[in-house]
N, C-alpha and C. Protein backbone atom coordinates (compact mmCIF):
# COMPACT_ATOMS: atom_id res chain seq x y z
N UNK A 1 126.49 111.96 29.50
CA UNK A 1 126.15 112.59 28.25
C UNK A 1 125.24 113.79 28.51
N UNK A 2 125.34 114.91 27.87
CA UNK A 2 124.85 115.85 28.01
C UNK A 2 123.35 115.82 27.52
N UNK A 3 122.81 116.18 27.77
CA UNK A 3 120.73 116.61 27.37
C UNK A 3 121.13 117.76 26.35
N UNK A 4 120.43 117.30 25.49
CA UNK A 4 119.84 118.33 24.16
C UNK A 4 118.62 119.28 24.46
N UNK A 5 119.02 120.55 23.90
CA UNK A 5 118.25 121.81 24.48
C UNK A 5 117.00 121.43 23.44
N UNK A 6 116.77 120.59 21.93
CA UNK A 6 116.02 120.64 21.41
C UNK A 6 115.57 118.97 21.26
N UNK A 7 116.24 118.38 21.70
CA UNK A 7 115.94 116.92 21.61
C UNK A 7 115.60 116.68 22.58
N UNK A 8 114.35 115.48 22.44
CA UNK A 8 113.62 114.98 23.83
C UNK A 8 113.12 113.32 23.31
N UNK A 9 113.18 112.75 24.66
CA UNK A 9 112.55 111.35 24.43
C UNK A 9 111.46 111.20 24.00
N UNK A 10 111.29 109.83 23.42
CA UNK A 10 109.59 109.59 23.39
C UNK A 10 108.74 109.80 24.23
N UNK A 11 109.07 109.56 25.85
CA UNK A 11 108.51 109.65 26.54
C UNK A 11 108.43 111.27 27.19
N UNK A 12 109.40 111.98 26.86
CA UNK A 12 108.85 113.04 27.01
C UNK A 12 107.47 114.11 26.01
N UNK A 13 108.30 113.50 24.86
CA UNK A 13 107.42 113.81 23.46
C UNK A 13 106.01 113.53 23.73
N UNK A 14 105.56 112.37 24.15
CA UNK A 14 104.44 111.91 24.95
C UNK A 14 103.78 112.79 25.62
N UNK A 15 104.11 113.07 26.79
CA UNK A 15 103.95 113.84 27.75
C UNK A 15 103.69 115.54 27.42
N UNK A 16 104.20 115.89 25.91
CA UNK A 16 103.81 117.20 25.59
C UNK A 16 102.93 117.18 25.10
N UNK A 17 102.99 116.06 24.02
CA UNK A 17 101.48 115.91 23.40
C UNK A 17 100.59 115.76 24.02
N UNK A 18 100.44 115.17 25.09
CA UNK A 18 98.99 115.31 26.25
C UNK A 18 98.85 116.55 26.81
N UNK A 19 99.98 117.22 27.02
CA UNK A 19 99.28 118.92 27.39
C UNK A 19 98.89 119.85 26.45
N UNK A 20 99.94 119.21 25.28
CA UNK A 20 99.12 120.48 24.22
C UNK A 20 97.66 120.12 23.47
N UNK A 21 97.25 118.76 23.79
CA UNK A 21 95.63 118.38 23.56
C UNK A 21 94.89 119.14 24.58
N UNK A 22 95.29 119.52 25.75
CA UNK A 22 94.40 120.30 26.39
C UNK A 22 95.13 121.43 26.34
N UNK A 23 95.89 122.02 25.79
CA UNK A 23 96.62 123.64 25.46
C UNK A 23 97.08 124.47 26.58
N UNK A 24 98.09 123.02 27.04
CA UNK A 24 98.73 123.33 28.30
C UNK A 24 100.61 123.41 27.91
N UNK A 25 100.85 123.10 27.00
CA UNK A 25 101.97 123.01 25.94
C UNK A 25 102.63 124.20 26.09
N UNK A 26 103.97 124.28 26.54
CA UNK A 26 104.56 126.06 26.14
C UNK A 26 104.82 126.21 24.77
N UNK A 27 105.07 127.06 24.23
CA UNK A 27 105.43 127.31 22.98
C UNK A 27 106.91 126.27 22.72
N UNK A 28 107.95 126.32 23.93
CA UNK A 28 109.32 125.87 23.49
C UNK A 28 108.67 124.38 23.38
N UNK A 29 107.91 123.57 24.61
CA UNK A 29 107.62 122.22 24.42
C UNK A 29 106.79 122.26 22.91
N UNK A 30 106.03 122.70 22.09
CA UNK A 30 105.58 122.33 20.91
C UNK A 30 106.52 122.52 20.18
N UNK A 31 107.40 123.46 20.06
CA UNK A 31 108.78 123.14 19.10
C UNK A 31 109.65 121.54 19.50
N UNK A 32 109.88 121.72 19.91
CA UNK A 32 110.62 120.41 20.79
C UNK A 32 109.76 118.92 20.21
N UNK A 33 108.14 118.78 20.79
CA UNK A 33 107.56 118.15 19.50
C UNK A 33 108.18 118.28 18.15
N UNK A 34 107.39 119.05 17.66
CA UNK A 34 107.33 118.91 16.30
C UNK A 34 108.96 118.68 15.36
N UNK A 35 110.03 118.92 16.55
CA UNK A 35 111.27 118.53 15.81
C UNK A 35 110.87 117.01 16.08
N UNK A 36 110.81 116.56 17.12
CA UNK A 36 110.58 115.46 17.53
C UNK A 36 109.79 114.14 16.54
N UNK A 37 108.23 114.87 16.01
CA UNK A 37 107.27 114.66 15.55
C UNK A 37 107.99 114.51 13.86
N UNK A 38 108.82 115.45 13.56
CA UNK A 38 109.80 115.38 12.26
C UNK A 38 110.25 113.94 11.61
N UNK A 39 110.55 112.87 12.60
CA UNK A 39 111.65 112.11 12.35
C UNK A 39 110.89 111.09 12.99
N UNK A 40 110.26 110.73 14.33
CA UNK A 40 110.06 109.68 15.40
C UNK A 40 108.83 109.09 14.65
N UNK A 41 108.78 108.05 14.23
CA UNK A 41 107.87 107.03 14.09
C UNK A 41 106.62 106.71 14.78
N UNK A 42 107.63 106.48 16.20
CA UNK A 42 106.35 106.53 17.39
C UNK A 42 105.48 107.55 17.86
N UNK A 43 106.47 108.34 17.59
CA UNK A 43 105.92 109.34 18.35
C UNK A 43 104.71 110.50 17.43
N UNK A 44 105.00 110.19 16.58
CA UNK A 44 104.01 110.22 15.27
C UNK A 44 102.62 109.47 15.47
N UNK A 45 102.83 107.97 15.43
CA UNK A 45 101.59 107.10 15.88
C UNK A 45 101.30 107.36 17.23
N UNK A 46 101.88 108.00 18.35
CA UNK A 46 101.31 108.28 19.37
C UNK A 46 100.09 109.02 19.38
N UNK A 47 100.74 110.50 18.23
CA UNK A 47 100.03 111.64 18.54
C UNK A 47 98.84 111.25 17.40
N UNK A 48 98.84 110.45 16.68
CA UNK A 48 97.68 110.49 15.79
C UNK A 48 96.57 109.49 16.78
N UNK A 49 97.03 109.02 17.28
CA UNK A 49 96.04 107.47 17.85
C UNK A 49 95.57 109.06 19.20
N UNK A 50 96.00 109.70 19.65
CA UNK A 50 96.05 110.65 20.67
C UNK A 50 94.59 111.72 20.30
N UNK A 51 95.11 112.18 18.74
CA UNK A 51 94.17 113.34 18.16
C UNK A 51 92.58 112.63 18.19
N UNK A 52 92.98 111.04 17.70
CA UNK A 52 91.47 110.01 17.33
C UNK A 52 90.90 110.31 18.63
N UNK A 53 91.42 109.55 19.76
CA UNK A 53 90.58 109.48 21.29
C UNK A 53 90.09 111.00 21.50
N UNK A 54 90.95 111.58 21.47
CA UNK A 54 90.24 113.11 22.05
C UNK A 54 89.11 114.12 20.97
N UNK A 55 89.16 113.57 19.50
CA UNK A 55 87.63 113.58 18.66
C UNK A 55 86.85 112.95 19.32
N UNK A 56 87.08 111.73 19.15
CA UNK A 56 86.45 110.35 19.66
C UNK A 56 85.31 111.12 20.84
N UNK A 57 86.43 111.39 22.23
CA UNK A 57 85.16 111.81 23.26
C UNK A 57 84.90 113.42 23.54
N UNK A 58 85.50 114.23 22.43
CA UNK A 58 84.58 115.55 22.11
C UNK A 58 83.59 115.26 21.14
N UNK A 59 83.64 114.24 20.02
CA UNK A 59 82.22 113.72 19.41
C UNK A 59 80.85 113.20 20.25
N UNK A 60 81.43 112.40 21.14
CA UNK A 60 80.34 111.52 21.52
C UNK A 60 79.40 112.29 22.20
N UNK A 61 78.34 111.77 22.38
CA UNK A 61 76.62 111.57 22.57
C UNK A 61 76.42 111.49 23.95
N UNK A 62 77.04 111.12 25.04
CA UNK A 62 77.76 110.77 26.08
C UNK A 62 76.43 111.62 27.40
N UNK A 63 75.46 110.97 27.82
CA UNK A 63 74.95 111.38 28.68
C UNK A 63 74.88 110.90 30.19
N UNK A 64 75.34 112.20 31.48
CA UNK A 64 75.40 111.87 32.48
C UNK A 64 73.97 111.78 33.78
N UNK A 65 73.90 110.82 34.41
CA UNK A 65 72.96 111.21 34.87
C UNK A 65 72.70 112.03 35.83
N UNK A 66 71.93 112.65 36.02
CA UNK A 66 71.42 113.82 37.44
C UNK A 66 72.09 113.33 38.56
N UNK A 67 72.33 114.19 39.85
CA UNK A 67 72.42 114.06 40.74
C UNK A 67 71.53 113.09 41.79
N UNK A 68 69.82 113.30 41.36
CA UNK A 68 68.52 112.80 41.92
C UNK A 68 68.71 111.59 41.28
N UNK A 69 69.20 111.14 39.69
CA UNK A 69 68.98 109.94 39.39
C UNK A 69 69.71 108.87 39.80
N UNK A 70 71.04 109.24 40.08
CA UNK A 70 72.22 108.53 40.85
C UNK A 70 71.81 108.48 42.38
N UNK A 71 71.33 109.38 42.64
CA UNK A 71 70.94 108.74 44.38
C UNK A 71 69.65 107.85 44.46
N UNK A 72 68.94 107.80 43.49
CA UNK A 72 67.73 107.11 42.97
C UNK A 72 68.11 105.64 42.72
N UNK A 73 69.02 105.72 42.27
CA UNK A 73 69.70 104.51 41.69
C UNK A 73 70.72 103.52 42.68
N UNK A 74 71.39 104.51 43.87
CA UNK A 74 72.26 104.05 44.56
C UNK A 74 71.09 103.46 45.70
N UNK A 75 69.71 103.84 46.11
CA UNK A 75 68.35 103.57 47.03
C UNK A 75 68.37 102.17 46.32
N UNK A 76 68.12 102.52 45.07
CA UNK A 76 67.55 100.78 44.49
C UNK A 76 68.82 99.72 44.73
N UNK A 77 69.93 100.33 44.76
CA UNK A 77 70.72 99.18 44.52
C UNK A 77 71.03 98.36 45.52
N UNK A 78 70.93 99.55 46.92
CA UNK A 78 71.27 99.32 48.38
C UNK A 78 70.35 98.32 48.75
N UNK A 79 68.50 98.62 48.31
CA UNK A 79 67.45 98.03 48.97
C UNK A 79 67.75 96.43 48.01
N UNK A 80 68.01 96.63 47.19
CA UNK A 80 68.18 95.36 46.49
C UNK A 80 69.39 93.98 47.38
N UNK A 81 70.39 94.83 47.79
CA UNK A 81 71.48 94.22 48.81
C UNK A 81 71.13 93.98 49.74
N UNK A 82 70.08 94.22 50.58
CA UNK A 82 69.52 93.94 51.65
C UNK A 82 68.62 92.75 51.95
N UNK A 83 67.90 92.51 50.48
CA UNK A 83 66.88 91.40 50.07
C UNK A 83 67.78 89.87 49.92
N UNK A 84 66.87 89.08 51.22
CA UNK A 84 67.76 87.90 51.19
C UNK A 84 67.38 87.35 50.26
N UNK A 85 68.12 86.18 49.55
CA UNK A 85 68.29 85.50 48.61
C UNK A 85 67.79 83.84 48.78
């Protein structure tokens, strides 16, 4: 069976929607969605559960620690492994 120049699987549909969240999407792959996105059920609840996570961790509060505090931390954890029990 031949491949459709405008039809694509879920799993490809998938796979666009994760590049065009980071706006890596060509123009033809977001058409190709959104015919896709037209009709597919899933692929609908994919991209909405998709849009939530990627608010989700451009919202968050999310702090990393220093470089000094992680080697600070990896000293304590080491000297702690060393201490017999």
């Amino acid at each position: 069976m031949k491949k459709s120049f405008l039809f694509i699987s879920c799993e490809e549909a998938q796979h666009i929607c994760d590049k065009s969240q980071y706006g890596e999407a060509t123009f033809w792959e977001r058409v190709k969605l959104s015919i896709r996105l037209s009709w597919c059920k899933v692929t609908q609840a994919y991209t909405k559960s998709n849009r939530k996570l990627t608010n989700a961790i451009k919202s968050s509060k999310v702090d990393c620690l220093k470089d000094s505090e992680m080697e600070a931390l990896k000293t304590q954890f080491e000297e702690q492994l060393k201490k017999p029990h």
